[in-house]
C-alpha atoms as a PDB file:
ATOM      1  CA  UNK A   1      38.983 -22.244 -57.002  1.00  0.00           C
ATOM      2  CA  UNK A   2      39.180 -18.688 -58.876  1.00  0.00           C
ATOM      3  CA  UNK A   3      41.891 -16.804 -57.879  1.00  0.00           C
ATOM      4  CA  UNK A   4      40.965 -14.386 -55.356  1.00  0.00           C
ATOM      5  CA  UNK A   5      41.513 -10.965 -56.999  1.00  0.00           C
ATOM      6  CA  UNK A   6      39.654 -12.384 -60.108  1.00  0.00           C
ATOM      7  CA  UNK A   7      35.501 -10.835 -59.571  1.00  0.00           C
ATOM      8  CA  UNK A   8      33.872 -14.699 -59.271  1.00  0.00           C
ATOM      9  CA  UNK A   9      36.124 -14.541 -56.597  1.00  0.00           C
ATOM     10  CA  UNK A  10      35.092 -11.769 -54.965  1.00  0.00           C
ATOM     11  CA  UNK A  11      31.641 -12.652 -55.201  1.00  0.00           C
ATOM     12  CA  UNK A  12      32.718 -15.961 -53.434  1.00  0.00           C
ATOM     13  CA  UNK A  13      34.409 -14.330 -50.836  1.00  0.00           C
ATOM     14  CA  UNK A  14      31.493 -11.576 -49.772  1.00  0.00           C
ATOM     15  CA  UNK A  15      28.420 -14.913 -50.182  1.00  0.00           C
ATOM     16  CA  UNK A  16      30.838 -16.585 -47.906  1.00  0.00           C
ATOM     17  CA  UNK A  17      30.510 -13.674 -45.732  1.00  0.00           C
ATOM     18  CA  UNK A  18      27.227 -12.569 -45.546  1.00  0.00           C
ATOM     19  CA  UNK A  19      25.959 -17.116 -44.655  1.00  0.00           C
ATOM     20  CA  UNK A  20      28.762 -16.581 -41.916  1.00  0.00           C
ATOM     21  CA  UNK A  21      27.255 -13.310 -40.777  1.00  0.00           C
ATOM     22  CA  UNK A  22      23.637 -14.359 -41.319  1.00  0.00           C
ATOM     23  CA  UNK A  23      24.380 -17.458 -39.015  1.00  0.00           C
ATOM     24  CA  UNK A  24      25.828 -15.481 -36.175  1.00  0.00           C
ATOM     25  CA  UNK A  25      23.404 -12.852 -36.321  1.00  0.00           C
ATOM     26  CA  UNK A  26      20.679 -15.993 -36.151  1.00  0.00           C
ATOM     27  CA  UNK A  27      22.859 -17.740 -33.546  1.00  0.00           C
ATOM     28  CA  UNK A  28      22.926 -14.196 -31.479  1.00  0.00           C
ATOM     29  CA  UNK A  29      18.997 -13.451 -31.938  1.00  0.00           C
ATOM     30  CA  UNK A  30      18.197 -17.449 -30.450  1.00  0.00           C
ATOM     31  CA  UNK A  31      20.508 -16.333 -27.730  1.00  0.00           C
ATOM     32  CA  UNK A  32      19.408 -13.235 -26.779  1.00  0.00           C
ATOM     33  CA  UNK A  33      15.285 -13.998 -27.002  1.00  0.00           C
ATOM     34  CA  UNK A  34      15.453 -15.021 -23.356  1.00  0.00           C
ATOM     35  CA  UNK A  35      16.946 -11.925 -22.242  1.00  0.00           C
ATOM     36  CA  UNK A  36      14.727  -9.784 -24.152  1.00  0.00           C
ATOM     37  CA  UNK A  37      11.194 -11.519 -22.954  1.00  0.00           C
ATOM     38  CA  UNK A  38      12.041 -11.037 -19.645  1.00  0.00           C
ATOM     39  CA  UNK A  39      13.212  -7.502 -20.285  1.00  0.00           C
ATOM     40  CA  UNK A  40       9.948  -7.111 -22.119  1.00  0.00           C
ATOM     41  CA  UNK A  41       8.064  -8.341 -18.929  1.00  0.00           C
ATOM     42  CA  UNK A  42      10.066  -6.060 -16.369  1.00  0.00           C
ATOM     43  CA  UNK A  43       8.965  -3.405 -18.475  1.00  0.00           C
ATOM     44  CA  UNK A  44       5.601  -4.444 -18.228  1.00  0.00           C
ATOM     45  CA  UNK A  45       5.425  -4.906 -14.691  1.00  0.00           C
ATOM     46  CA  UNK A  46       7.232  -1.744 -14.089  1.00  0.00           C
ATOM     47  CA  UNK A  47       4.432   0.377 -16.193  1.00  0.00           C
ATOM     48  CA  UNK A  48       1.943  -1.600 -14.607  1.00  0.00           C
ATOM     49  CA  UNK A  49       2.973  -0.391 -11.116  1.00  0.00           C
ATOM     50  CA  UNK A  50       3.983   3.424 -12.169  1.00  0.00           C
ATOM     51  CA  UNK A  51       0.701   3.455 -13.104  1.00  0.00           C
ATOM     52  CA  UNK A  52      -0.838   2.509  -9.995  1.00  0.00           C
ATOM     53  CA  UNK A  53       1.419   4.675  -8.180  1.00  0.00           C
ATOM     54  CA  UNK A  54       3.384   1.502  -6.491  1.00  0.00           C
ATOM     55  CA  UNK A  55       6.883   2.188  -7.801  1.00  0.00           C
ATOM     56  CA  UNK A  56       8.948   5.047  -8.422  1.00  0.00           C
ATOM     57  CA  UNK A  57      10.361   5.112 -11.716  1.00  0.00           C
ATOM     58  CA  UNK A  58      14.177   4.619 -10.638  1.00  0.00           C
ATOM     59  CA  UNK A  59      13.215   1.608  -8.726  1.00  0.00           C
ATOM     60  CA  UNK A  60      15.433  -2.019  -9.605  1.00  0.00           C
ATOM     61  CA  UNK A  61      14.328  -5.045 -11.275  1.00  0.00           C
ATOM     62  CA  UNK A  62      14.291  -6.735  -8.065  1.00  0.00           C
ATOM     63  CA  UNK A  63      12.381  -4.071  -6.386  1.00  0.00           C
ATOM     64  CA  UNK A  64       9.836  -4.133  -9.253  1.00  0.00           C
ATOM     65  CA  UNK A  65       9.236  -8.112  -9.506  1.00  0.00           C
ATOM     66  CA  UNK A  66       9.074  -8.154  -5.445  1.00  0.00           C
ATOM     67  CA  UNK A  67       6.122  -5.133  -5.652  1.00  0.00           C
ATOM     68  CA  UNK A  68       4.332  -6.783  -8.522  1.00  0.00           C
ATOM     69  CA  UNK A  69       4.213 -10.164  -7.056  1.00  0.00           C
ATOM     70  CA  UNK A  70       2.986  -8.747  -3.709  1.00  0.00           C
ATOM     71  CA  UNK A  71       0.041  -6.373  -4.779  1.00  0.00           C
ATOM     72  CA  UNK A  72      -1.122  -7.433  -8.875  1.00  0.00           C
ATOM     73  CA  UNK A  73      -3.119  -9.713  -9.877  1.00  0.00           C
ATOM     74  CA  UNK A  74      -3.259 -10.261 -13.674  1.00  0.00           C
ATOM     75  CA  UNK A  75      -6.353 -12.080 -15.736  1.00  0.00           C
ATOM     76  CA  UNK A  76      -7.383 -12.192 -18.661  1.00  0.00           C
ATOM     77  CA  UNK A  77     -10.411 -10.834 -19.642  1.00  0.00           C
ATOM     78  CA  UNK A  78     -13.199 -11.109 -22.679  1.00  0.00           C
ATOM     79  CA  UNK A  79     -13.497  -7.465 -23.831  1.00  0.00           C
ATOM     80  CA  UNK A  80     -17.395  -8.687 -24.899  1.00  0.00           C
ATOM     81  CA  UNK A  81     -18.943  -9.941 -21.806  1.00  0.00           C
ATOM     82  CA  UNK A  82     -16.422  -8.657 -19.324  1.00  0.00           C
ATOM     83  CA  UNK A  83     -15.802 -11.964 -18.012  1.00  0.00           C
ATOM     84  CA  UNK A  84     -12.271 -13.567 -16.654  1.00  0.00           C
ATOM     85  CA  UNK A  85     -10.962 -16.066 -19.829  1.00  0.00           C
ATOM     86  CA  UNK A  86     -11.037 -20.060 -19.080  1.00  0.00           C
ATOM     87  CA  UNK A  87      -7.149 -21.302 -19.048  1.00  0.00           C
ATOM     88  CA  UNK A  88      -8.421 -23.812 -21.000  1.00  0.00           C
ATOM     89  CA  UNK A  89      -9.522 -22.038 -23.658  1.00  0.00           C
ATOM     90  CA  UNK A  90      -6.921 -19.236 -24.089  1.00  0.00           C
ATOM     91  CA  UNK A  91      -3.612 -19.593 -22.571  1.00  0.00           C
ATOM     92  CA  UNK A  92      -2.595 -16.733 -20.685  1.00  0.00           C
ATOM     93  CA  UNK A  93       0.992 -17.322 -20.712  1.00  0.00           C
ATOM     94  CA  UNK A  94       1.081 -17.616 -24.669  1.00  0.00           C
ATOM     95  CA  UNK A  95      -1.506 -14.955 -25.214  1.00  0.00           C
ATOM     96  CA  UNK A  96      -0.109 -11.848 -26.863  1.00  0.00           C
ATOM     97  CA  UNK A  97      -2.794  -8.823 -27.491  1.00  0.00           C
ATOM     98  CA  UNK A  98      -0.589  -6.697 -29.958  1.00  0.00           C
ATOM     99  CA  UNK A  99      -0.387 -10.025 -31.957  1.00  0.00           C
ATOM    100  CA  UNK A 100      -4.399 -10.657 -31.428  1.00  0.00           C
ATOM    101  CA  UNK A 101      -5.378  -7.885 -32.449  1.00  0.00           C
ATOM    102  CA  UNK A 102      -3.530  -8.289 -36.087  1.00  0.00           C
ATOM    103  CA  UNK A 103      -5.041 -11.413 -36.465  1.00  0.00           C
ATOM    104  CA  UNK A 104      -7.331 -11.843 -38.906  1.00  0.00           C
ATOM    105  CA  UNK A 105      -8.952 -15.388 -37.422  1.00  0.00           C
ATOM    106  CA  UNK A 106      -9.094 -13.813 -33.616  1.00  0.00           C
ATOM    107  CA  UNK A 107      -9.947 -10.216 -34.071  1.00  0.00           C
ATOM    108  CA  UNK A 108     -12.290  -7.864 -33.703  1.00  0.00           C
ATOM    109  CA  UNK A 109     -14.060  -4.855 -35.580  1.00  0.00           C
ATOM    110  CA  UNK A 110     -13.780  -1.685 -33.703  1.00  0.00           C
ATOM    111  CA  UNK A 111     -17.403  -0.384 -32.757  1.00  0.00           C
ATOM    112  CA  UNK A 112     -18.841   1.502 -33.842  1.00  0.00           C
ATOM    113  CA  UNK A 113     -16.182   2.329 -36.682  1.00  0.00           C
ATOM    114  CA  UNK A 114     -13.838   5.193 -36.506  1.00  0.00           C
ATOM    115  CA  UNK A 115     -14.514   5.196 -32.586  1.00  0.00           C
ATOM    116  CA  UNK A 116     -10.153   4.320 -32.356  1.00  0.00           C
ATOM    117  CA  UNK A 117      -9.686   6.528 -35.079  1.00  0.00           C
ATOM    118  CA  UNK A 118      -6.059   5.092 -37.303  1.00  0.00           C
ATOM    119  CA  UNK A 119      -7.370   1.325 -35.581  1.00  0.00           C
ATOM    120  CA  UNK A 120      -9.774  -0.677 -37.129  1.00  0.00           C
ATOM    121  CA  UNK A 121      -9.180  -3.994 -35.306  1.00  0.00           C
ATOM    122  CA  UNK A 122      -8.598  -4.992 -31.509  1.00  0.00           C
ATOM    123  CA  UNK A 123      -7.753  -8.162 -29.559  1.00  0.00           C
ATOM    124  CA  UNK A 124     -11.341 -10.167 -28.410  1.00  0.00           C
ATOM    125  CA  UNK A 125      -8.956 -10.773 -24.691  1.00  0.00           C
ATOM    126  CA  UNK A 126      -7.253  -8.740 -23.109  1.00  0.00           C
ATOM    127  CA  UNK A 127      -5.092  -8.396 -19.713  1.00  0.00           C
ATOM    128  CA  UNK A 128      -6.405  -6.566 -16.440  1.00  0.00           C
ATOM    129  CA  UNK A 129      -4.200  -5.857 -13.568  1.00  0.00           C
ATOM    130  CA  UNK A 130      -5.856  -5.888  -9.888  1.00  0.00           C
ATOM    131  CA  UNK A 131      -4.341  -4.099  -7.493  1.00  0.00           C
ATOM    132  CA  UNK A 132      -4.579  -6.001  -4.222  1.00  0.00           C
ATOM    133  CA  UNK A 133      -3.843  -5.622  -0.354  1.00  0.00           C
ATOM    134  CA  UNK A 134      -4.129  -8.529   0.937  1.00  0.00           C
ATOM    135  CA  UNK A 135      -7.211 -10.059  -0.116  1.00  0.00           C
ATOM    136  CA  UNK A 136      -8.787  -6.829  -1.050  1.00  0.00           C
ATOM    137  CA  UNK A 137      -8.880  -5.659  -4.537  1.00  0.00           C
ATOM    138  CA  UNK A 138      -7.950  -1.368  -4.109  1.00  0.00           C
ATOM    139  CA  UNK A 139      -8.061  -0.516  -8.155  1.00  0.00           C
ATOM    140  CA  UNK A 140      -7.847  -1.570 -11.607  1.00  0.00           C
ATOM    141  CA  UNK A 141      -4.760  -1.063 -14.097  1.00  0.00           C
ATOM    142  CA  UNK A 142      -6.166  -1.096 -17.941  1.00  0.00           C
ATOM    143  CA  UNK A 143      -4.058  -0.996 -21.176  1.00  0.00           C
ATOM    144  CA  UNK A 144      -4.622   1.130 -23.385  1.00  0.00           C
ATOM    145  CA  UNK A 145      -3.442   2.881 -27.188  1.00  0.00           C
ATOM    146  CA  UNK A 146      -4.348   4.529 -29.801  1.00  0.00           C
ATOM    147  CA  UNK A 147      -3.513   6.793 -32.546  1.00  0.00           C
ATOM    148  CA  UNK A 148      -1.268  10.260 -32.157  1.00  0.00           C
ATOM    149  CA  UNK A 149       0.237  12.049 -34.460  1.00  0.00           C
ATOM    150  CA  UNK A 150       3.485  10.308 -36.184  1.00  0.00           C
ATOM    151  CA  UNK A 151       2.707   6.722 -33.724  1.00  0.00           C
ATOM    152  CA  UNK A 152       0.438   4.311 -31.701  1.00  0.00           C
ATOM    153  CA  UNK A 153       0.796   5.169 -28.136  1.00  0.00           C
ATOM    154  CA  UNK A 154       0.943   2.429 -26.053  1.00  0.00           C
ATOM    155  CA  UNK A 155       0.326   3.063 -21.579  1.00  0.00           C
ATOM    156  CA  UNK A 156      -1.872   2.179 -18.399  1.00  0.00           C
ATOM    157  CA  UNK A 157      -4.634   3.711 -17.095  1.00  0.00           C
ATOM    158  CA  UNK A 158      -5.003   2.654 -13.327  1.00  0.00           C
ATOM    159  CA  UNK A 159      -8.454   3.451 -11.547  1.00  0.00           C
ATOM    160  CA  UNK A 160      -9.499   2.645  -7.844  1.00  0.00           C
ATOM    161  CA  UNK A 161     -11.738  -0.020  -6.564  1.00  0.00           C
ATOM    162  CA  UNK A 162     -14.695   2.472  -7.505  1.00  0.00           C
ATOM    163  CA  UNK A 163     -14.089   2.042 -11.106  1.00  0.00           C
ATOM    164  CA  UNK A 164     -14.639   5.625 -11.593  1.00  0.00           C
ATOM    165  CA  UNK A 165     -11.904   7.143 -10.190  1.00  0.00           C
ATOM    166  CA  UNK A 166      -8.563   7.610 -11.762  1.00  0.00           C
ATOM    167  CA  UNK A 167      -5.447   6.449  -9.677  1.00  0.00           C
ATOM    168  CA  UNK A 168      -2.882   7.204 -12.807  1.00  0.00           C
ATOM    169  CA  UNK A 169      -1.864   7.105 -16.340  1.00  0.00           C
ATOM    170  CA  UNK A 170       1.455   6.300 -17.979  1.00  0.00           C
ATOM    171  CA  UNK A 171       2.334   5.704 -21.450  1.00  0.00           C
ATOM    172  CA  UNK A 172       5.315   3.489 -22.010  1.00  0.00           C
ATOM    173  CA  UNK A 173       5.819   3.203 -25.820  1.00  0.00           C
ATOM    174  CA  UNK A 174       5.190   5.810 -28.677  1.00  0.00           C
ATOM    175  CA  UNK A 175       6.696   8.232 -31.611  1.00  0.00           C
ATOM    176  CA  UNK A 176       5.388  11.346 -30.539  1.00  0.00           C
ATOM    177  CA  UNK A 177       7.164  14.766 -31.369  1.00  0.00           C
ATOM    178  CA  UNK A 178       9.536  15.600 -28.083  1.00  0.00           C
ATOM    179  CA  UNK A 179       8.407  18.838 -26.327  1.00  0.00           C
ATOM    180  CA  UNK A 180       4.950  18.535 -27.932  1.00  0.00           C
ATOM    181  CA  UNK A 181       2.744  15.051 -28.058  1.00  0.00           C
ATOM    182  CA  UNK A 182       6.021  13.697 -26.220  1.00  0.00           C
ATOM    183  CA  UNK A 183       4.972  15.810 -23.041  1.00  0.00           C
ATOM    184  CA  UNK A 184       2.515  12.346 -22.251  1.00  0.00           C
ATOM    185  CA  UNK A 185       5.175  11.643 -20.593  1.00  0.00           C
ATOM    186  CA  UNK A 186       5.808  15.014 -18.840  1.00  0.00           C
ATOM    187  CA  UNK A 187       4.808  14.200 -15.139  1.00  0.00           C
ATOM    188  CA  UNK A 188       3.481  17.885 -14.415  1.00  0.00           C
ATOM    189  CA  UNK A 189       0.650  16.913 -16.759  1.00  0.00           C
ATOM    190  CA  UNK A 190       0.219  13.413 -15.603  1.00  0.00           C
ATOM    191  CA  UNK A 191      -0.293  14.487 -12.233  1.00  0.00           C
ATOM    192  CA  UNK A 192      -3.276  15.798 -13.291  1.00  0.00           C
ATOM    193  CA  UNK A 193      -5.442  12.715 -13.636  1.00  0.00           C
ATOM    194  CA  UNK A 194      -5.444  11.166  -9.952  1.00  0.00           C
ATOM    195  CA  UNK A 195      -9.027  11.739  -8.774  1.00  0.00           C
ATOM    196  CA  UNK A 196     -10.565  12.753 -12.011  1.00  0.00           C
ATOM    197  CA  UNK A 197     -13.684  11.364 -12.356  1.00  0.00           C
ATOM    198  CA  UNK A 198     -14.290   8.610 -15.567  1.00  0.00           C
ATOM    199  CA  UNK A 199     -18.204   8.424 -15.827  1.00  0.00           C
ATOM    200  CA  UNK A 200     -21.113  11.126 -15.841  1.00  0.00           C
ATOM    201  CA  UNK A 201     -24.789  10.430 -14.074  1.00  0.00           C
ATOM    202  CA  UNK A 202     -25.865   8.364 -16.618  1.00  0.00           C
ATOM    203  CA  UNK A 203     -22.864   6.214 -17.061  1.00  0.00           C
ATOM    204  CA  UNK A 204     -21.199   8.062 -20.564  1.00  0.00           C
ATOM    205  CA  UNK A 205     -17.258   8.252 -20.471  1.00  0.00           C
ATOM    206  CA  UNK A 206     -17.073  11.906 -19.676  1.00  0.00           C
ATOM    207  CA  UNK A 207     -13.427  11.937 -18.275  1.00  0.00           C
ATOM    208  CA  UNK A 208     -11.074  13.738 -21.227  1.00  0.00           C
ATOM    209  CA  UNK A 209      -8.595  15.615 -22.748  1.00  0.00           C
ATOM    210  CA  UNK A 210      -9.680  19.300 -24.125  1.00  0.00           C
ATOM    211  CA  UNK A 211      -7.977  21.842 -25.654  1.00  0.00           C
ATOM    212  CA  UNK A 212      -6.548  24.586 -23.165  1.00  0.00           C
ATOM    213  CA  UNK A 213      -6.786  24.069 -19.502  1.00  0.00           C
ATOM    214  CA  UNK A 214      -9.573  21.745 -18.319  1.00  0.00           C
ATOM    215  CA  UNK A 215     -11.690  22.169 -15.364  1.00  0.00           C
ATOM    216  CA  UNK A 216     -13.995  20.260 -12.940  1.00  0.00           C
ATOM    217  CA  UNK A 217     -13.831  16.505 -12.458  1.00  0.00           C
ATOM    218  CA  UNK A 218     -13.577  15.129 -15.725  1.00  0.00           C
ATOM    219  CA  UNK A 219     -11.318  17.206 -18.015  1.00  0.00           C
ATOM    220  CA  UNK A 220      -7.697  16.966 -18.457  1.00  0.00           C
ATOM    221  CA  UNK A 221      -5.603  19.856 -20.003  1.00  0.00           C
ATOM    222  CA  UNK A 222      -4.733  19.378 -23.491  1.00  0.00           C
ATOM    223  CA  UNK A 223      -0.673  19.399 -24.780  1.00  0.00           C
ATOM    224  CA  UNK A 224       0.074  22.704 -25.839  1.00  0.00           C
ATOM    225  CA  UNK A 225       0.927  22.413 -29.351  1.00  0.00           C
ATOM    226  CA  UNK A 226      -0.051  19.063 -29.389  1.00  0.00           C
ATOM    227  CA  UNK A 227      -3.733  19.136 -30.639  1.00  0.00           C
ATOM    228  CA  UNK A 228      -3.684  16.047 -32.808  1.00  0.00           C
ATOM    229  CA  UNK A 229      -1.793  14.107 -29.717  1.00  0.00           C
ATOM    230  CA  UNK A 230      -4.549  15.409 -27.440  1.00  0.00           C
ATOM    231  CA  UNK A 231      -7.385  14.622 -29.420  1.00  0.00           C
ATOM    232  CA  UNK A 232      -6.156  10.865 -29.799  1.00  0.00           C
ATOM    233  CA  UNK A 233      -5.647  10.349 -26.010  1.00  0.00           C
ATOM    234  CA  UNK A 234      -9.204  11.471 -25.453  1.00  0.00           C
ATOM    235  CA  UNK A 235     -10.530   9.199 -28.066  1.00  0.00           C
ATOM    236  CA  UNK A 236      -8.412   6.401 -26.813  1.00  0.00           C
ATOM    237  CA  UNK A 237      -9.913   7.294 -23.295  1.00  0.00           C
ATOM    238  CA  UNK A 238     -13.440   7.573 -24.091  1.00  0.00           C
ATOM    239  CA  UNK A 239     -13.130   4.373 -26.421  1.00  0.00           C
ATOM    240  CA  UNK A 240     -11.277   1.953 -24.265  1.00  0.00           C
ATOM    241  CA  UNK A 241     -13.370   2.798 -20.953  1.00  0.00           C
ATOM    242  CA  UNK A 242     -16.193   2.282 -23.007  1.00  0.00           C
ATOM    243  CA  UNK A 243     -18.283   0.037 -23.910  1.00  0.00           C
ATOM    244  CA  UNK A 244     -15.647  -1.306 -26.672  1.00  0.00           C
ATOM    245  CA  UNK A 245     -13.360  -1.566 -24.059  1.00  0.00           C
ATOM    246  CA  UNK A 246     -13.356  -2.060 -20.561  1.00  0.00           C
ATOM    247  CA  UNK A 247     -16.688  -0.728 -19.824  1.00  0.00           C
ATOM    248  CA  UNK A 248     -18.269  -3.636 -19.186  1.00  0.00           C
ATOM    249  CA  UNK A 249     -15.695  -5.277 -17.521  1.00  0.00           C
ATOM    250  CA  UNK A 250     -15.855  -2.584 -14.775  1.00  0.00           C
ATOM    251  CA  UNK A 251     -19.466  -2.078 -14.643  1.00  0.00           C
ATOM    252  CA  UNK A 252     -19.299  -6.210 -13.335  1.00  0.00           C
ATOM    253  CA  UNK A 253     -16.673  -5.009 -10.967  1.00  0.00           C
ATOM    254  CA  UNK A 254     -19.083  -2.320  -9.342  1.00  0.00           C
ATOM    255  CA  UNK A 255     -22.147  -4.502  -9.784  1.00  0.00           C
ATOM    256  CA  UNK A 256     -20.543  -7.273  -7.870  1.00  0.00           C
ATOM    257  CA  UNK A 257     -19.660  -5.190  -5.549  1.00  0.00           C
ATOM    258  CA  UNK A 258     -22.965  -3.435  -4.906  1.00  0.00           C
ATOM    259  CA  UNK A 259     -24.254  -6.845  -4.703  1.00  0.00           C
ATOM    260  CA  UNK A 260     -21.954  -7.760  -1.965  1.00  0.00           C
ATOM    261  CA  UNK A 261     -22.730  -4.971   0.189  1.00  0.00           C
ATOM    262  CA  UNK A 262     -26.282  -5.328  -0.075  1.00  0.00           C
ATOM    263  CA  UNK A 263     -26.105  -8.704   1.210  1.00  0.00           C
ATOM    264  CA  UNK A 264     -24.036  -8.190   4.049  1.00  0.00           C
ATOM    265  CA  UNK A 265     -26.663  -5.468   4.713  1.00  0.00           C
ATOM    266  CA  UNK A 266     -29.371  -8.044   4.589  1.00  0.00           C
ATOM    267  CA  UNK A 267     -27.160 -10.405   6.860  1.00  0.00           C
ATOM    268  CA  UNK A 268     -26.781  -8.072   9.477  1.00  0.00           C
ATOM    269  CA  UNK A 269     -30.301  -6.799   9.991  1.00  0.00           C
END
């Protein structure tokens, strides 16, 4: 062996470091994976129910997992037809959207293009969360993202059984400039979507963000200083409540529903 001051020694010394360091840090990142899915699920659920209005946000993981198991209901959803997923055919357990939606054998063009400005690919599944009492389904909780300024901004929209009303928003995961596009997460201005309206007469997306202060049932008032943030939530809006998105998935949901009532209607007379 070269003696240890000599530089082939030294070189020995630091490869014999960095295998030793690159197998702990391997060793720590098997160990830790555990830890950080469920972390990465709590965070999930918690969203889910800020969203909906369910949880407050200084509420415990125990708290959280006890609220989500009583009142959501997830499935997965074709974005297409609107329809829950067969089990069979796509796992829901193993099924990751982010990761879908990079794949080039699973997903899917963005239409029409430049509709999700920044995003020309999404997921062909994705996950809806019911919100339930009892049997009774009270609203939906969508994800959604889309383009800002400097990020993708990742949150929930929640709406109530009606499918046209909005119960929340919250976004969860972004880059945005603090004080400006960061203010999504400013609660003053997302208390100002409960009860704003999603769809006009004739079934367009008309709920938005617009620049100043917004006014009647479907505007929201835009992020001072934060036009380019602004602009992307509304696209993201308008896109994934769409017929891209979620549209038809909650057009069933009302449909069914309508259907329902009707025959009750016919039952009883």
């Amino acid at each position: 062996m070269p003696p240890r001051d000599s530089t082939i020694g030294t070189f020995m010394v630091a490869a014999i470091l960095c295998v030793v360091c690159s197998v702990l840090v391997s060793i720590a990142a098997v160990a830790l994976k555990p830890q950080q899915d469920r972390n990465k699920k709590l965070d999930e659920k918690k969203n889910v129910l800020l969203a909906a209005g369910l949880a407050e946000p200084s509420a415990t993981a125990k708290e959280i997992d006890a609220i989500f198991e009583e009142s959501i209901e997830r499935v997965l959803i074709d974005l297409a037809s609107g329809e829950p997923v067969d089990p069979e055919t796509v796992d829901p357990e193993k099924y990751d959207p982010i990761e879908a939606a990079s794949d080039e054998e699973m997903n899917v063009e963005i239409s029409p293009a430049g509709a999700l400005p920044g995003i020309a690919e999404r997921e062909p599944y994705a996950f809806v969360y019911k919100i339930k009492e009892g049997d009774a389904v009270t609203g939906y909780v969508l994800p959604i993202y889309g383009k800002g300024l400097w990020s993708t901004l990742y949150g929930f929209l929640a709406v109530e059984a009606d499918a046209n009303t909005v119960l929340g928003i919250t976004y969860y995961q972004h880059g945005e400039t603090p004080g400006l596009g960061g203010e999504v997460d400013n609660y003053g201005w997302k208390s100002l979507w409960p009860g704003k309206k999603i769809y006009g007469a004739e079934g367009d997306v008309m709920l938005g963000v617009v620049k100043g202060s917004g006014s009647g049932e479907h505007q929201i008032d835009g992020l001072s200083g934060a036009t380019i943030t602004s602009k992307g939530v509304d696209q993201m809006i308008k896109y994934w409540l769409g017929e891209g998105g979620f549209g038809p998935y909650l057009q069933k949901q009302t449909s069914d529903e309508a259907a329902v009532v009707a025959m009750v209607g016919r039952r009883a007379g």
